[in-house]
Protein backbone atom coordinates (compact mmCIF):
# COMPACT_ATOMS: atom_id res chain seq x y z
CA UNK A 1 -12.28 134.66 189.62
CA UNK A 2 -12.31 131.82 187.04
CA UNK A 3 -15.35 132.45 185.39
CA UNK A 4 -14.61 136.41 185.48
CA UNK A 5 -11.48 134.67 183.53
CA UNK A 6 -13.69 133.03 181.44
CA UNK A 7 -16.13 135.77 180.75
CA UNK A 8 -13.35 138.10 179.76
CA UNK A 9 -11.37 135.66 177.41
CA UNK A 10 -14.71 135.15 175.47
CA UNK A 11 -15.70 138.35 174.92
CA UNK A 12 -12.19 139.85 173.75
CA UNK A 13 -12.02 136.77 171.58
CA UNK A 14 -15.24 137.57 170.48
CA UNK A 15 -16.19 141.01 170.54
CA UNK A 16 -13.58 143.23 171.12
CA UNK A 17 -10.53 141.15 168.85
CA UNK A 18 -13.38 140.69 166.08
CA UNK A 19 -13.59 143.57 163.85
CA UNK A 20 -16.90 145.40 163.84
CA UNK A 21 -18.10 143.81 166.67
CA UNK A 22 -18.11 146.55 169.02
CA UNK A 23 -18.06 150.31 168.30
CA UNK A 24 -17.37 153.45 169.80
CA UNK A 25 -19.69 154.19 172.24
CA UNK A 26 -22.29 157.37 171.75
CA UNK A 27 -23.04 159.42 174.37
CA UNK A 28 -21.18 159.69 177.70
CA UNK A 29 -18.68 157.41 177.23
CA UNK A 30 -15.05 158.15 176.31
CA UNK A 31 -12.88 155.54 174.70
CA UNK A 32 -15.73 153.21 175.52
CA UNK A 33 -16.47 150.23 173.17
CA UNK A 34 -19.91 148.53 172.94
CA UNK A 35 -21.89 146.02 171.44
CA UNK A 36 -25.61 144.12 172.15
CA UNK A 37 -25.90 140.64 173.53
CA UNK A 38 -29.32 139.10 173.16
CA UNK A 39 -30.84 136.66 175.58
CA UNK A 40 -31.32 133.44 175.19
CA UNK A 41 -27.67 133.62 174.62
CA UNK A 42 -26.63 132.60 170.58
CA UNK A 43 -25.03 129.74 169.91
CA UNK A 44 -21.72 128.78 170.58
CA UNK A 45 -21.61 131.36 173.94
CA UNK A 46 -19.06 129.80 176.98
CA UNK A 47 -21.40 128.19 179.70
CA UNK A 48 -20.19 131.31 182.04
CA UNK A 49 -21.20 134.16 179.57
CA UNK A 50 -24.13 132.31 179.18
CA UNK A 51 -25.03 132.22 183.37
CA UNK A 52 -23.77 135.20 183.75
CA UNK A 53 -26.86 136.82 181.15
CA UNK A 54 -28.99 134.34 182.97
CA UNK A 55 -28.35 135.94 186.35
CA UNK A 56 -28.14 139.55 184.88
CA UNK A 57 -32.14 138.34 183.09
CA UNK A 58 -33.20 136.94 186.34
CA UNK A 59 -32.86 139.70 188.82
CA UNK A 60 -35.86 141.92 187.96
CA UNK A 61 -37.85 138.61 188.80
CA UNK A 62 -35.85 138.24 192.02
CA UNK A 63 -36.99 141.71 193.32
CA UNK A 64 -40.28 141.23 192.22
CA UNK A 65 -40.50 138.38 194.30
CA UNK A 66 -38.53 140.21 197.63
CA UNK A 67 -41.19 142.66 197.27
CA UNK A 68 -40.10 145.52 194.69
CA UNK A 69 -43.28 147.06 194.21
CA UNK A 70 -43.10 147.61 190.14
CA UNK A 71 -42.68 145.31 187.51
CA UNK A 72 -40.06 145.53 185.77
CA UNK A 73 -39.77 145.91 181.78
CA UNK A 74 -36.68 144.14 180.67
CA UNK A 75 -35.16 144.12 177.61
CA UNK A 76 -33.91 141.20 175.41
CA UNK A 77 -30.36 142.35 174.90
CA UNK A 78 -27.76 142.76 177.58
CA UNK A 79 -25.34 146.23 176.85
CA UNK A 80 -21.60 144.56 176.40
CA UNK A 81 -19.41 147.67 177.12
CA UNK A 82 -15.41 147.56 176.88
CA UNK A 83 -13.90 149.88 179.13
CA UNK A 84 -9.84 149.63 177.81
CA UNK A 85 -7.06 151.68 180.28
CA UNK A 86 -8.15 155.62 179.55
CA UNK A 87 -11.65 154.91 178.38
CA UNK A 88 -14.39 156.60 181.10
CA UNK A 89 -18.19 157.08 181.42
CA UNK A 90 -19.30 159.88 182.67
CA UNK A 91 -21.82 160.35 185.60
CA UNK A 92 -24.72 159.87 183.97
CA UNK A 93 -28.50 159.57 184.17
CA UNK A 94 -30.22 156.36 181.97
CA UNK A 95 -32.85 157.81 179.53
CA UNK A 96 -34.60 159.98 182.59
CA UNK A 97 -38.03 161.08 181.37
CA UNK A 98 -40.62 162.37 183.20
CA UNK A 99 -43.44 159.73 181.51
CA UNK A 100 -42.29 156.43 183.07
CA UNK A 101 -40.65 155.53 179.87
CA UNK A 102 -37.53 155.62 181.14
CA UNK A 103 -35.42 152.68 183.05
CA UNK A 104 -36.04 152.67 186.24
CA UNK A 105 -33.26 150.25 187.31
CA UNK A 106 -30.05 149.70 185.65
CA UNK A 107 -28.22 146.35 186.53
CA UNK A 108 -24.44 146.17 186.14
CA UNK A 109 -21.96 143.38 186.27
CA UNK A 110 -18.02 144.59 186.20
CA UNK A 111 -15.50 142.29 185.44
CA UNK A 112 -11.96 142.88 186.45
CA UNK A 113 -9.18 140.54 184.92
C-alpha cells in the first residue's frame, strides 16, 4: 500500500496537477485523462514509479521465459491513464486487426488510493 501511496502522490503531483500534462482521453474512455511515460524512466521519477515501469517492462520477458510461445513487441512508453470518480472505459478491444499488427497482450497495473 505504501508505494501504491507513493505512485499516486507522484503522478497527481506530476501529471494530473500539472497543466497539459495529461489530456482527455480519445476513444473509449469517458472522463478519462492520459498521458505517455517512456522507459528508462526520465529523470527525477520516485524510485516506486520507477520499479513499478520496470516490472510493467519486464513481464513480456517473464512469459517468454515460462514458455509463452510468441515474442512479444513492447513498446517504449507506458499509457498513464487517470480514471477521476465518474470517468469510465468502455469494454473495449486494443487495436484488433486481422494482420498481427495488433497487441496481442495488454498489461495493466491499477492503483487504488
Amino acid at each position: 500500500e505504501e508505494i501504491a501511496t507513493a505512485i499516486h502522490q507522484e503522478c497527481e503531483k506530476k501529471f494530473w496537477k500539472q497543466t497539459g500534462a495529461m489530456s482527455l482521453a480519445q476513444g473509449p474512455a469517458d472522463g478519462i485523462f492520459e498521458c505517455w511515460l517512456p522507459f528508462p524512466a526520465r529523470q527525477g521519477t520516485s524510485p516506486e514509479l520507477e520499479h513499478a515501469l520496470r516490472i510493467l517492462f519486464g513481464l513480456p520477458h517473464e512469459f517468454l521465459r515460462h514458455g509463452y510461445a510468441t515474442k512479444l513487441k513492447v513498446p517504449t512508453m507506458a499509457h498513464l491513464v487517470c480514471i477521476p470518480p465518474g470517468g469510465r472505459e468502455k469494454l473495449h478491444r486494443d487495436f484488433a486487426c486481422d494482420t498481427g499488427a495488433g497487441r496481442e497482450l495488454t498489461f495493466s497495473l491499477f492503483l487504488a488510493h
